[in-house]
PDB file of N, CA and C in Angstrom:
ATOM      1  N   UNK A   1       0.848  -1.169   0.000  1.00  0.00           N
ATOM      2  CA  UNK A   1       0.000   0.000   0.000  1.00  0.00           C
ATOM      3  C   UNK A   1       0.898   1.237   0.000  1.00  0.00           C
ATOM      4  N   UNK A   2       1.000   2.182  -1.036  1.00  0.00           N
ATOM      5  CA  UNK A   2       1.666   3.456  -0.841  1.00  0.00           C
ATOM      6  C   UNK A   2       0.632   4.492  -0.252  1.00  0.00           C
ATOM      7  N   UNK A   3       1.644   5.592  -0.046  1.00  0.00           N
ATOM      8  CA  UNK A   3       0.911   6.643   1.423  1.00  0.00           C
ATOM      9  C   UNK A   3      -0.486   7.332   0.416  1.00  0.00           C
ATOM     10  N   UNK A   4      -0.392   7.212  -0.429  1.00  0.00           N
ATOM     11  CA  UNK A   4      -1.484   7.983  -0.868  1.00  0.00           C
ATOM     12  C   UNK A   4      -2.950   6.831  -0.608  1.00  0.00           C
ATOM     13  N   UNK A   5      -2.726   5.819  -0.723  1.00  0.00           N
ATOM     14  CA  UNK A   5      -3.834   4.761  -1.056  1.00  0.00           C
ATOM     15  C   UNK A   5      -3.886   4.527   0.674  1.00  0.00           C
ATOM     16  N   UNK A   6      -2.965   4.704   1.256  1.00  0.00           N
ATOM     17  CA  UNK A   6      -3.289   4.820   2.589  1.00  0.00           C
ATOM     18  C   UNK A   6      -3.868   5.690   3.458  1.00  0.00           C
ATOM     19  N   UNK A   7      -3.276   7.382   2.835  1.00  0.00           N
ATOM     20  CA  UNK A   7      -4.283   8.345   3.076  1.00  0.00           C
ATOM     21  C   UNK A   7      -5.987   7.936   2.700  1.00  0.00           C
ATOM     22  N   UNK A   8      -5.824   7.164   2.029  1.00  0.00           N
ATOM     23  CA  UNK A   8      -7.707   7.936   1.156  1.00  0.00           C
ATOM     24  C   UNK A   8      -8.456   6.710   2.166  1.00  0.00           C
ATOM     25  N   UNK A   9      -7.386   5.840   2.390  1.00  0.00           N
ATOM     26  CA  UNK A   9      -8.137   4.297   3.510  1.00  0.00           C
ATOM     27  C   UNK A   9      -8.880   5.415   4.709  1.00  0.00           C
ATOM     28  N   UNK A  10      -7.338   6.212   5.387  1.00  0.00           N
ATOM     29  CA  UNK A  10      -7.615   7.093   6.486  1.00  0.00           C
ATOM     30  C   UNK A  10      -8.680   7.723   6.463  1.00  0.00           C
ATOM     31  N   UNK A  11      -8.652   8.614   5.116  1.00  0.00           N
ATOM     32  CA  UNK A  11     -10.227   9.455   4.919  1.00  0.00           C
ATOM     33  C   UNK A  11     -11.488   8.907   5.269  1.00  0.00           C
ATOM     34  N   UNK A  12     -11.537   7.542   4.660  1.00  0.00           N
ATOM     35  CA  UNK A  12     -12.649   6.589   4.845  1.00  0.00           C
ATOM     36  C   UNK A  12     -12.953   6.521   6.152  1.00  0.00           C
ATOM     37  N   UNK A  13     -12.021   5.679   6.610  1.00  0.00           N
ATOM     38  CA  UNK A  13     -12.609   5.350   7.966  1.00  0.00           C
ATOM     39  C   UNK A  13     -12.861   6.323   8.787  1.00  0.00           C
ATOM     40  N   UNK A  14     -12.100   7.657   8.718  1.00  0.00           N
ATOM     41  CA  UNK A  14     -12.912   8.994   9.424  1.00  0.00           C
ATOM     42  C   UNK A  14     -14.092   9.593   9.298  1.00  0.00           C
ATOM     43  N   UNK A  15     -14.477   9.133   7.866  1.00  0.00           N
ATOM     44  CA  UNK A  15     -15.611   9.432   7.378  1.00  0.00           C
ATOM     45  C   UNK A  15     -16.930   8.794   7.961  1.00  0.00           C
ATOM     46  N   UNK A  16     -16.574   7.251   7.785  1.00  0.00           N
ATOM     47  CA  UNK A  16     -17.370   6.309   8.104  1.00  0.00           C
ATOM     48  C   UNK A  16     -17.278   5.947   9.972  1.00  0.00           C
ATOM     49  N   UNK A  17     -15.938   6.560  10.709  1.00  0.00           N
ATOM     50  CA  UNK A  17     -16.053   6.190  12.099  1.00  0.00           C
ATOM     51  C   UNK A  17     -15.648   5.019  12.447  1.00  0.00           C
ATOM     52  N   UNK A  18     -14.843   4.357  11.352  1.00  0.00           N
ATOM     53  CA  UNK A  18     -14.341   3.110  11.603  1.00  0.00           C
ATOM     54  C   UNK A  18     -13.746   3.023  13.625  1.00  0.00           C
ATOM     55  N   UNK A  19     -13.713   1.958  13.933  1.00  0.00           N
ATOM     56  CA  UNK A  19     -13.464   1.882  14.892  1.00  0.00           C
ATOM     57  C   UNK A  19     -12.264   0.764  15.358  1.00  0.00           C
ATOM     58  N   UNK A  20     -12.011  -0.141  14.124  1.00  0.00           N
ATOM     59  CA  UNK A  20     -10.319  -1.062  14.124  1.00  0.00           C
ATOM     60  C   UNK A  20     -10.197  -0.643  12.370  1.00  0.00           C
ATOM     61  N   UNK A  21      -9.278  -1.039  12.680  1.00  0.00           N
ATOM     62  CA  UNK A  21      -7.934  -0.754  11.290  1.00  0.00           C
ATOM     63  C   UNK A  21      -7.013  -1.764  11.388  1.00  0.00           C
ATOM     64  N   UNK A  22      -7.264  -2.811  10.221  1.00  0.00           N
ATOM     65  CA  UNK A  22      -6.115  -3.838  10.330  1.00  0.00           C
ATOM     66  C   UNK A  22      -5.252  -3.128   9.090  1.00  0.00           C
ATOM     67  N   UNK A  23      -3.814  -2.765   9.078  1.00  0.00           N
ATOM     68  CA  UNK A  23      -2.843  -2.716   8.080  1.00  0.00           C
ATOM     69  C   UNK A  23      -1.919  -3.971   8.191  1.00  0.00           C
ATOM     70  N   UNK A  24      -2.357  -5.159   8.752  1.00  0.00           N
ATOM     71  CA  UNK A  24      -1.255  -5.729   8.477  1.00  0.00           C
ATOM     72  C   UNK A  24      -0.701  -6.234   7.376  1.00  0.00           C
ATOM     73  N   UNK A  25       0.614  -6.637   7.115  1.00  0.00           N
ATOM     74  CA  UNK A  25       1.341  -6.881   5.914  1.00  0.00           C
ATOM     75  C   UNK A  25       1.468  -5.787   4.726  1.00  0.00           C
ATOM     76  N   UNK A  26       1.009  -4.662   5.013  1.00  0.00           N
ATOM     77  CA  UNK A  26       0.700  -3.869   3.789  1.00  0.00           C
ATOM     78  C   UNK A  26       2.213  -3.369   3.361  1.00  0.00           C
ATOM     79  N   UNK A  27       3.397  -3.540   3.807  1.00  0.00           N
ATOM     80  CA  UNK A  27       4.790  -3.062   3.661  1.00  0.00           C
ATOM     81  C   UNK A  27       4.611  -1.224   3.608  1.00  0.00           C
ATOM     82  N   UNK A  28       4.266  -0.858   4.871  1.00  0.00           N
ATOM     83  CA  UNK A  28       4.093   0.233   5.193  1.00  0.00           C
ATOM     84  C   UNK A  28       5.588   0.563   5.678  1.00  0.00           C
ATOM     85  N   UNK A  29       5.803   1.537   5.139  1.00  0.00           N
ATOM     86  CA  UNK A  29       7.504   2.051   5.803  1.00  0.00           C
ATOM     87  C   UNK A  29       7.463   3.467   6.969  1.00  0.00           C
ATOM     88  N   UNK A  30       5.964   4.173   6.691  1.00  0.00           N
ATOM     89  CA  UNK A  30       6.286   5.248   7.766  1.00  0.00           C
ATOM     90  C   UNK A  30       4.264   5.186   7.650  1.00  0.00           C
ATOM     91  N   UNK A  31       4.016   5.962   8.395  1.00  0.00           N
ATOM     92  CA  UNK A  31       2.888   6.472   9.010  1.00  0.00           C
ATOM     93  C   UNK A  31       2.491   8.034   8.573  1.00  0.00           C
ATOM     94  N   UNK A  32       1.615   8.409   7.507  1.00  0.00           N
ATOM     95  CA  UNK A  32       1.470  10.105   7.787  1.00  0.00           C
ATOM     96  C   UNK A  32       0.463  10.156   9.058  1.00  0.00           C
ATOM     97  N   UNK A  33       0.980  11.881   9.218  1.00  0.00           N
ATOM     98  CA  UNK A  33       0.254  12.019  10.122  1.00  0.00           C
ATOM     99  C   UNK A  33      -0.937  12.247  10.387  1.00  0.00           C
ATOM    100  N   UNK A  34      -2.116  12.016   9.037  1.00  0.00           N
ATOM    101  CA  UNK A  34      -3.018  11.924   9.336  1.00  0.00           C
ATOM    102  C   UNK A  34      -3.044  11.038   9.920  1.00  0.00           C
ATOM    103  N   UNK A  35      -2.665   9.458  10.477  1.00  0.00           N
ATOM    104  CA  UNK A  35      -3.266   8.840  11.329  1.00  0.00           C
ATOM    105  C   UNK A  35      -3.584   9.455  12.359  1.00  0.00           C
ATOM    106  N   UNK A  36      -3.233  10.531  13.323  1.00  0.00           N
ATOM    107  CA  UNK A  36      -4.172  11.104  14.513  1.00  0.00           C
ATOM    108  C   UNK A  36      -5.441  11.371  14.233  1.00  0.00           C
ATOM    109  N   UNK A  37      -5.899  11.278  12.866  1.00  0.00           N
ATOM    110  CA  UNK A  37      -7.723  11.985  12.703  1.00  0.00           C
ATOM    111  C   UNK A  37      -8.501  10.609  13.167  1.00  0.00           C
ATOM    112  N   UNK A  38      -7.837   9.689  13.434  1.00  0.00           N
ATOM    113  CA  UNK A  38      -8.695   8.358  13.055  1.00  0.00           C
ATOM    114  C   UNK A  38      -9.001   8.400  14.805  1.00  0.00           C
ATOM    115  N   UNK A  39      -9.424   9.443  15.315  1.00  0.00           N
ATOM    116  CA  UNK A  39     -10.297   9.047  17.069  1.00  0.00           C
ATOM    117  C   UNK A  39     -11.165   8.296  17.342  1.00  0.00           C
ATOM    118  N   UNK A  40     -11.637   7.269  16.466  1.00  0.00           N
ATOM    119  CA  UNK A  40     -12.545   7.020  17.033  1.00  0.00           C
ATOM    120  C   UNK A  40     -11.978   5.400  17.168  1.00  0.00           C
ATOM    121  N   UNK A  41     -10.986   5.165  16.604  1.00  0.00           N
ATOM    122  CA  UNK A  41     -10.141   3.642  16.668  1.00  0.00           C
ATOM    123  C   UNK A  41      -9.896   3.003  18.171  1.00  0.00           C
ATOM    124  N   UNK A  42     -10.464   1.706  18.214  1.00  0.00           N
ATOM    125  CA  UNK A  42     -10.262   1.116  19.454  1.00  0.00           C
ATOM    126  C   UNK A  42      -9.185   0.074  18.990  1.00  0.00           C
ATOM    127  N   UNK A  43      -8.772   0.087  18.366  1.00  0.00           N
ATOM    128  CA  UNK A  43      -7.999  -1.229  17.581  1.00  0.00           C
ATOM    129  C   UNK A  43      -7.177  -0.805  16.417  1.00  0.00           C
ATOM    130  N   UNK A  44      -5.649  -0.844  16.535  1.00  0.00           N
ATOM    131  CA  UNK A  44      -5.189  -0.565  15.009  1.00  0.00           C
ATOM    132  C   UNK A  44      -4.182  -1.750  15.353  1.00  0.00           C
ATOM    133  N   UNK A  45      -3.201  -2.289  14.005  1.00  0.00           N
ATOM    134  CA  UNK A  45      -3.027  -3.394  13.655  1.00  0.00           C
ATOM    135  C   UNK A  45      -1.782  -2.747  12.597  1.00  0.00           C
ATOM    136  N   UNK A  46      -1.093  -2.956  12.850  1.00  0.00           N
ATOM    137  CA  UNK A  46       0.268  -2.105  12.351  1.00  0.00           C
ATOM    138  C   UNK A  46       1.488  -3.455  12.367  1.00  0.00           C
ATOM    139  N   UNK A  47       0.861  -4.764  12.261  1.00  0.00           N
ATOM    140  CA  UNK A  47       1.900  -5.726  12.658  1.00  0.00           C
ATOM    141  C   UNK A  47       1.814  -6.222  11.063  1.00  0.00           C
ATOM    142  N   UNK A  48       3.236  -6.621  10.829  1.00  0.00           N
ATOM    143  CA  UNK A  48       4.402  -7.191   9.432  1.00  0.00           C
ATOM    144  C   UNK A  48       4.333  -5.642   8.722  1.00  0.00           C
ATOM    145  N   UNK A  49       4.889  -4.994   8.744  1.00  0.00           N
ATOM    146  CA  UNK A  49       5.093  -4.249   8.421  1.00  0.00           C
ATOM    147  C   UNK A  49       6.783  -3.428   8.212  1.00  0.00           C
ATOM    148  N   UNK A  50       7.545  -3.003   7.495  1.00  0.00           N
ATOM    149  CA  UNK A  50       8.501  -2.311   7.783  1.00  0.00           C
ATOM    150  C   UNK A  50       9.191  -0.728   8.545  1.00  0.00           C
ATOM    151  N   UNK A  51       7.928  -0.404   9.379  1.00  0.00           N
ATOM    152  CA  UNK A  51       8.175   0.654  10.554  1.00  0.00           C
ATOM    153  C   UNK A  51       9.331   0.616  11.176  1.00  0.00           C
ATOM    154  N   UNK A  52       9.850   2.222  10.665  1.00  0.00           N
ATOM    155  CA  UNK A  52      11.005   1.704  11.656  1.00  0.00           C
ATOM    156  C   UNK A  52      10.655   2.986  13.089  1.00  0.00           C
ATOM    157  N   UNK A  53       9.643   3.736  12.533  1.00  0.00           N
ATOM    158  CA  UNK A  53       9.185   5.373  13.213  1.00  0.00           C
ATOM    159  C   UNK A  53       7.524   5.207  13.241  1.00  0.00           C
ATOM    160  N   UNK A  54       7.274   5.418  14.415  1.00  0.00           N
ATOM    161  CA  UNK A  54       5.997   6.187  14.338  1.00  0.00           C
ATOM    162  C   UNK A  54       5.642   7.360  14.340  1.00  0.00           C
ATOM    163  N   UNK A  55       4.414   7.760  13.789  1.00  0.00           N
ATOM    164  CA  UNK A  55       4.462   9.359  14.330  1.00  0.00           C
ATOM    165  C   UNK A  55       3.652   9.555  15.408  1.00  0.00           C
ATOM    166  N   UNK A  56       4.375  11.007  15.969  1.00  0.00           N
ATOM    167  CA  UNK A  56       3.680  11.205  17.217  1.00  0.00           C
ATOM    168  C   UNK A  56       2.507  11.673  17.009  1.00  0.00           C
ATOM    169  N   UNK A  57       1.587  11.555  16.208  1.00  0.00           N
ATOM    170  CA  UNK A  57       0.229  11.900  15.762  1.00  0.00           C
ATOM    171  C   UNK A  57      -0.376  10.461  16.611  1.00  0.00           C
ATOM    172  N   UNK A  58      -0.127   9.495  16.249  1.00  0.00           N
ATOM    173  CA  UNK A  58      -0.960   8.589  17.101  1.00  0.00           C
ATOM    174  C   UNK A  58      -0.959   8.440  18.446  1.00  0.00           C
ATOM    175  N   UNK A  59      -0.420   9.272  19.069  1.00  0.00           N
ATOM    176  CA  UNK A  59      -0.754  10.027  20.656  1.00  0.00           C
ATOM    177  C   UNK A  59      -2.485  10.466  20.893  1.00  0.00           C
ATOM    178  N   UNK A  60      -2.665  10.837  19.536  1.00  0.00           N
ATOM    179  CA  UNK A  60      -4.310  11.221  19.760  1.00  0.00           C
ATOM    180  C   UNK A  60      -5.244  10.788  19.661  1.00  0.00           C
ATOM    181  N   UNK A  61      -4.665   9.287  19.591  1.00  0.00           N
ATOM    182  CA  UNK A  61      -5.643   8.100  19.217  1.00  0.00           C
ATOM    183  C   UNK A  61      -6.106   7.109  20.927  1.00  0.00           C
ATOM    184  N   UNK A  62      -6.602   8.603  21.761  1.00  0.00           N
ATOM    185  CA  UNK A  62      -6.557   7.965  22.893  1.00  0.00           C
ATOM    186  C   UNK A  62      -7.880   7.320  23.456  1.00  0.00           C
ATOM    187  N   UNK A  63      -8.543   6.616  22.273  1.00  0.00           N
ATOM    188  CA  UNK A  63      -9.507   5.656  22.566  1.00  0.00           C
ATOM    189  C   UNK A  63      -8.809   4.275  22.028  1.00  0.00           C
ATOM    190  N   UNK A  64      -7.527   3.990  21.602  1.00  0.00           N
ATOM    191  CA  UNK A  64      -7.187   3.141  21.583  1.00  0.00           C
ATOM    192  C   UNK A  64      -7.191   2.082  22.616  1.00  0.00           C
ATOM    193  N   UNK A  65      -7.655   0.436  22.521  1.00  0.00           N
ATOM    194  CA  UNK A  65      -7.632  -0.250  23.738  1.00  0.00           C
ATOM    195  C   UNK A  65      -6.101  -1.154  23.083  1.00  0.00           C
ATOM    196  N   UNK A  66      -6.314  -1.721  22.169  1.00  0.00           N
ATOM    197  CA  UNK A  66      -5.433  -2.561  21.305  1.00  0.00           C
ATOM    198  C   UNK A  66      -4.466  -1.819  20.163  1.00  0.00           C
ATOM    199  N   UNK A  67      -3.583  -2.435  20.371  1.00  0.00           N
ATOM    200  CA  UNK A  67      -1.995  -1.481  19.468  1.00  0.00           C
ATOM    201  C   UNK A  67      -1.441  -2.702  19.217  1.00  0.00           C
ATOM    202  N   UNK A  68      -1.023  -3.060  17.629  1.00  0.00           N
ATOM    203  CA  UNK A  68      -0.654  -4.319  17.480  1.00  0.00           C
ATOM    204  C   UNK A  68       0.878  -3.629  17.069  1.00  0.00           C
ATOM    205  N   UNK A  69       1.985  -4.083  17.308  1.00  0.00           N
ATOM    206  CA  UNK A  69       3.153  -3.484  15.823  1.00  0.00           C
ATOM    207  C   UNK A  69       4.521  -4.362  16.009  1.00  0.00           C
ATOM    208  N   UNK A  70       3.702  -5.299  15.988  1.00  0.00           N
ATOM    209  CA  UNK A  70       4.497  -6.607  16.218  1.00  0.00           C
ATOM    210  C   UNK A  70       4.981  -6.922  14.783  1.00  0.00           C
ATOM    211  N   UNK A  71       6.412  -7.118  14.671  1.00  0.00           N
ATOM    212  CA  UNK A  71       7.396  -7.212  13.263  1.00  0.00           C
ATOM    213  C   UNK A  71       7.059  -6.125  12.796  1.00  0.00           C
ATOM    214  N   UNK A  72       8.048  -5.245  12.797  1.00  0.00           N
ATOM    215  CA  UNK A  72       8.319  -4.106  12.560  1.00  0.00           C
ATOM    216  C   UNK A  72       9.881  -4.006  12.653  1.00  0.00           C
ATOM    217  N   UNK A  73      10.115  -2.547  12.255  1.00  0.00           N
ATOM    218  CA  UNK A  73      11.857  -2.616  12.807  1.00  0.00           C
ATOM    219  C   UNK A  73      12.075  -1.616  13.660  1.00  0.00           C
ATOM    220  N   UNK A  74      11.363  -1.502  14.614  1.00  0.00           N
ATOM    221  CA  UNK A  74      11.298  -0.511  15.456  1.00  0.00           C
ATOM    222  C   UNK A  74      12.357  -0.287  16.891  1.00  0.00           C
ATOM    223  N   UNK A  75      12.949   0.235  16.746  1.00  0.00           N
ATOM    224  CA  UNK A  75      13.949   0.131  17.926  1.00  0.00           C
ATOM    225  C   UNK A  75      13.953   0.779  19.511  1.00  0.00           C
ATOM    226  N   UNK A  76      13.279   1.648  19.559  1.00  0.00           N
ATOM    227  CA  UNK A  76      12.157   2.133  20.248  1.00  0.00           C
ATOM    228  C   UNK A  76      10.900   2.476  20.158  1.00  0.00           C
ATOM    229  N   UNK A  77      10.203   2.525  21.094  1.00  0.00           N
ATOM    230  CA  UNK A  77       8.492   2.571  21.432  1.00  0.00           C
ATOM    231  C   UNK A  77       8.599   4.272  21.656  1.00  0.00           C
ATOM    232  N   UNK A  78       7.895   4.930  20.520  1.00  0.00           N
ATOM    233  CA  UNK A  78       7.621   6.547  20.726  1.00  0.00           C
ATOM    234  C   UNK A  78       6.988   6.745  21.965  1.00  0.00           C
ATOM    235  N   UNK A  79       7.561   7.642  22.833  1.00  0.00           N
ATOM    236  CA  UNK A  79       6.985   8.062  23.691  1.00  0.00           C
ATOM    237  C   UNK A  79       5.666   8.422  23.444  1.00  0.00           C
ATOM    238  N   UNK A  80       4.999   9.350  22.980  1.00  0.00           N
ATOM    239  CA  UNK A  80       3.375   9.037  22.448  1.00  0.00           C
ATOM    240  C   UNK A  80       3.074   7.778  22.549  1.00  0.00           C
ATOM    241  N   UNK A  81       2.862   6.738  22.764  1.00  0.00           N
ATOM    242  CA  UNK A  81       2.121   5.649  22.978  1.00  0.00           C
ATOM    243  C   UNK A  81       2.152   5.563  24.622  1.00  0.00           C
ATOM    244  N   UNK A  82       3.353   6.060  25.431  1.00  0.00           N
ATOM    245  CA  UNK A  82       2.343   6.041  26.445  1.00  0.00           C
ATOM    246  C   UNK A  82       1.525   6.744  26.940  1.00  0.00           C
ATOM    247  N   UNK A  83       1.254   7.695  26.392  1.00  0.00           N
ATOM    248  CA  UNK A  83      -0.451   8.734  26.629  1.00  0.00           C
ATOM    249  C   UNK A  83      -1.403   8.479  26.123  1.00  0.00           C
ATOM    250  N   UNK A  84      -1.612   6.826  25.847  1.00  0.00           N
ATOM    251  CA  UNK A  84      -2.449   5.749  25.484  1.00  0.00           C
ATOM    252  C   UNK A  84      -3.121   5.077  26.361  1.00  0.00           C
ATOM    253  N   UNK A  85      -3.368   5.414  27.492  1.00  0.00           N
ATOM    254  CA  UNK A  85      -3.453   5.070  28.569  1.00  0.00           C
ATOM    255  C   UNK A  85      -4.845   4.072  28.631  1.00  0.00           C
ATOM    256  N   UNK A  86      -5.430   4.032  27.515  1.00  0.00           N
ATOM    257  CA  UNK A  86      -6.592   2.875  27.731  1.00  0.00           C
ATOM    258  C   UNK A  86      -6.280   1.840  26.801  1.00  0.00           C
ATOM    259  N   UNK A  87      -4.685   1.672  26.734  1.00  0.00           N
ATOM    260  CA  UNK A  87      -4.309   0.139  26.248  1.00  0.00           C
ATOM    261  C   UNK A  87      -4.622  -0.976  27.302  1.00  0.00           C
ATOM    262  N   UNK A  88      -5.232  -1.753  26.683  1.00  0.00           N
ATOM    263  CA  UNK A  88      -5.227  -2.793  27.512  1.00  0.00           C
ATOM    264  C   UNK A  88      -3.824  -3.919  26.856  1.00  0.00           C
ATOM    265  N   UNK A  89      -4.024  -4.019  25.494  1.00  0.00           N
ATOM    266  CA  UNK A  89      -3.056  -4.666  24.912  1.00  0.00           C
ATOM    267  C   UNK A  89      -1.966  -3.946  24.105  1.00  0.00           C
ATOM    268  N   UNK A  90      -0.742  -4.326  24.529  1.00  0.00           N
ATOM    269  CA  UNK A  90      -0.186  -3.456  23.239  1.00  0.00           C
ATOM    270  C   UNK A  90       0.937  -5.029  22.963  1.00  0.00           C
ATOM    271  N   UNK A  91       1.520  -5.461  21.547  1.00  0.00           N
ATOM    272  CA  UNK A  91       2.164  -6.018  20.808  1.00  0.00           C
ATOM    273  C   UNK A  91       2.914  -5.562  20.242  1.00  0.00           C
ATOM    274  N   UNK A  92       4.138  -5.509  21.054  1.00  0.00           N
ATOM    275  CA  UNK A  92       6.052  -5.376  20.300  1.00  0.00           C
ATOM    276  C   UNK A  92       6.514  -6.170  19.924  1.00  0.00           C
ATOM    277  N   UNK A  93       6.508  -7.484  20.154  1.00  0.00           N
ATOM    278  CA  UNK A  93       7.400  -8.421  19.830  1.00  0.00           C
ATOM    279  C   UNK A  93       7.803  -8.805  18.452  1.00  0.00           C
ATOM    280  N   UNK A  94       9.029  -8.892  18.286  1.00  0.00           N
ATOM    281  CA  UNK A  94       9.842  -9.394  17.090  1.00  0.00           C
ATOM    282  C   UNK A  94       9.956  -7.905  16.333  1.00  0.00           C
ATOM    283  N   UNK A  95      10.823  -7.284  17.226  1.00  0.00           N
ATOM    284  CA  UNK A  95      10.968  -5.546  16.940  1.00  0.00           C
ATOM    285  C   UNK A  95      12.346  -5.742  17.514  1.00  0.00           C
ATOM    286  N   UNK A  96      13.375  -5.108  17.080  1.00  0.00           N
ATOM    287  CA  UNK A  96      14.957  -4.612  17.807  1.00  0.00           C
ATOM    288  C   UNK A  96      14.705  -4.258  18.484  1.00  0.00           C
ATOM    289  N   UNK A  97      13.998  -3.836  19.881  1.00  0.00           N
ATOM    290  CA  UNK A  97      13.796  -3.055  21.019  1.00  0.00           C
ATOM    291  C   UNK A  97      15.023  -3.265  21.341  1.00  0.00           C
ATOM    292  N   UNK A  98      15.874  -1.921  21.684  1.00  0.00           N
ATOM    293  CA  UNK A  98      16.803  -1.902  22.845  1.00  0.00           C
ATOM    294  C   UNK A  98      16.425  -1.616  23.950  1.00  0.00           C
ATOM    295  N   UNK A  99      15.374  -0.930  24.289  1.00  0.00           N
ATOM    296  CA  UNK A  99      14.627  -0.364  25.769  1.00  0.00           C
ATOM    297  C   UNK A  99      13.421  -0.261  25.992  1.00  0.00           C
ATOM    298  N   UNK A 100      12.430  -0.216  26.998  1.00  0.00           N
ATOM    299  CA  UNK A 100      11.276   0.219  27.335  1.00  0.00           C
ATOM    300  C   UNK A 100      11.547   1.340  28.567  1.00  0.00           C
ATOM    301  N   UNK A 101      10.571   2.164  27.734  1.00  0.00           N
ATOM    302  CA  UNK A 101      10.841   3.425  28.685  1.00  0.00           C
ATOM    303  C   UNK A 101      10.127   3.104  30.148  1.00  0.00           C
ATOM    304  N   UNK A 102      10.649   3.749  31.266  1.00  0.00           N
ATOM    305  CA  UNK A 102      10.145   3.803  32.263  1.00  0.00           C
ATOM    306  C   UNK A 102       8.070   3.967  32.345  1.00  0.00           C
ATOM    307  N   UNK A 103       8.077   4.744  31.381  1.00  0.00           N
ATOM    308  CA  UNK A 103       6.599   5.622  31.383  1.00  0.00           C
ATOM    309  C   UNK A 103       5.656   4.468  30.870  1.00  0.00           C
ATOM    310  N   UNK A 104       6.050   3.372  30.755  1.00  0.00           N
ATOM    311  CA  UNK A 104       5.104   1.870  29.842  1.00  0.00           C
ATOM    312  C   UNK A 104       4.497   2.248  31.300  1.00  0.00           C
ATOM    313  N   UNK A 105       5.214   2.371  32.955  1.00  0.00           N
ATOM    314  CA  UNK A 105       3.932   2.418  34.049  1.00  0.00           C
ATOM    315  C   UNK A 105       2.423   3.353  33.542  1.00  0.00           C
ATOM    316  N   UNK A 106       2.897   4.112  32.713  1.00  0.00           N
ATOM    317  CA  UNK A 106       1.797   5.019  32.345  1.00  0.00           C
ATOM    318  C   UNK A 106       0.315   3.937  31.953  1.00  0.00           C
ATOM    319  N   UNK A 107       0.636   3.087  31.333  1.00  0.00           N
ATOM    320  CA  UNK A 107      -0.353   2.155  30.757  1.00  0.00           C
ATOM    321  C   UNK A 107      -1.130   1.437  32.008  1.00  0.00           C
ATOM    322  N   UNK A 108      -1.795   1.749  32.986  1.00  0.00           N
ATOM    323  CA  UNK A 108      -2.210   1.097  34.362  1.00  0.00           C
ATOM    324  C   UNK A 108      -3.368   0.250  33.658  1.00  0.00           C
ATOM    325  N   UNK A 109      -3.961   0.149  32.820  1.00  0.00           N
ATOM    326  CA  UNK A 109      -4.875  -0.886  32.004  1.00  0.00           C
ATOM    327  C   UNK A 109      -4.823  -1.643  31.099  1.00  0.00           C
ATOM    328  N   UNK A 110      -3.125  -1.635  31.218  1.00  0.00           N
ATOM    329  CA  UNK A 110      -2.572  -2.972  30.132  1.00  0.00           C
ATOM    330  C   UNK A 110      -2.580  -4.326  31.250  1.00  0.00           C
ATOM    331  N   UNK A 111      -2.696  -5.604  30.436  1.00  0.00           N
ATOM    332  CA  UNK A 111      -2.794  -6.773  30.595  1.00  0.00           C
ATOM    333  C   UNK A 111      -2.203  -7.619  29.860  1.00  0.00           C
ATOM    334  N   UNK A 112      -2.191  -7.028  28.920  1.00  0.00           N
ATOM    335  CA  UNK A 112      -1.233  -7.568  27.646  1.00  0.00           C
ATOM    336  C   UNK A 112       0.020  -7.214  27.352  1.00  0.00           C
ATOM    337  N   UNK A 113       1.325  -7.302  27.338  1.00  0.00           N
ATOM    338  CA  UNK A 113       2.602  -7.088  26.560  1.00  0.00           C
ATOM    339  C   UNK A 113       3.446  -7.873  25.972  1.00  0.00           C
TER     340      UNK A 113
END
């Protein structure tokens, strides 16, 4: 999927109020920042993908419960995800993580990691 065919997905589901977003496998390499319009998402799905950055636009996606971004090449977790605070689940694994920031305490309604 290139960013344009991904923008017009974004449009949609803002339009329509989508509420999950699976991108997986789409060989997504970055994120525009319209993904912050998409508020009303309880669920996005960002796993097989080639991410190596998120943007800090999805900080505003704070009806998120579920954050998938598992296989990725992500080497850190953007600080914006922890002002996500109604994750219950979030999915890193099979990512270069060198660290988790202290602030993952921020997430007091995760159950999942």
């Amino acid at each position: 999927m290139n960013q344009q065919e991904l923008r017009q997905l974004i449009d949609q589901a803002v339009a329509e109020g989508w509420t999950e977003l699976n991108l997986f496998g789409q060989e997504l390499t970055e994120l525009p920042p319209e993904i912050g319009k998409l508020k009303s998402l309880t669920s996005l799905d960002l796993s097989k993908n080639d991410l190596t950055y998120i943007s800090p636009e999805i900080g505003k996606l704070k009806k998120l419960t579920s954050l998938s971004l598992t296989r990725n090449q992500l080497t850190a977790v953007p600080p914006e995800i922890w002002q996500l605070t109604n994750l219950t689940i979030l999915c890193l694994n099979k990512n270069p993580l060198m660290t988790l920031s202290p602030e993952i305490g921020n997430l007091t309604d995760l159950t999942s990691l």
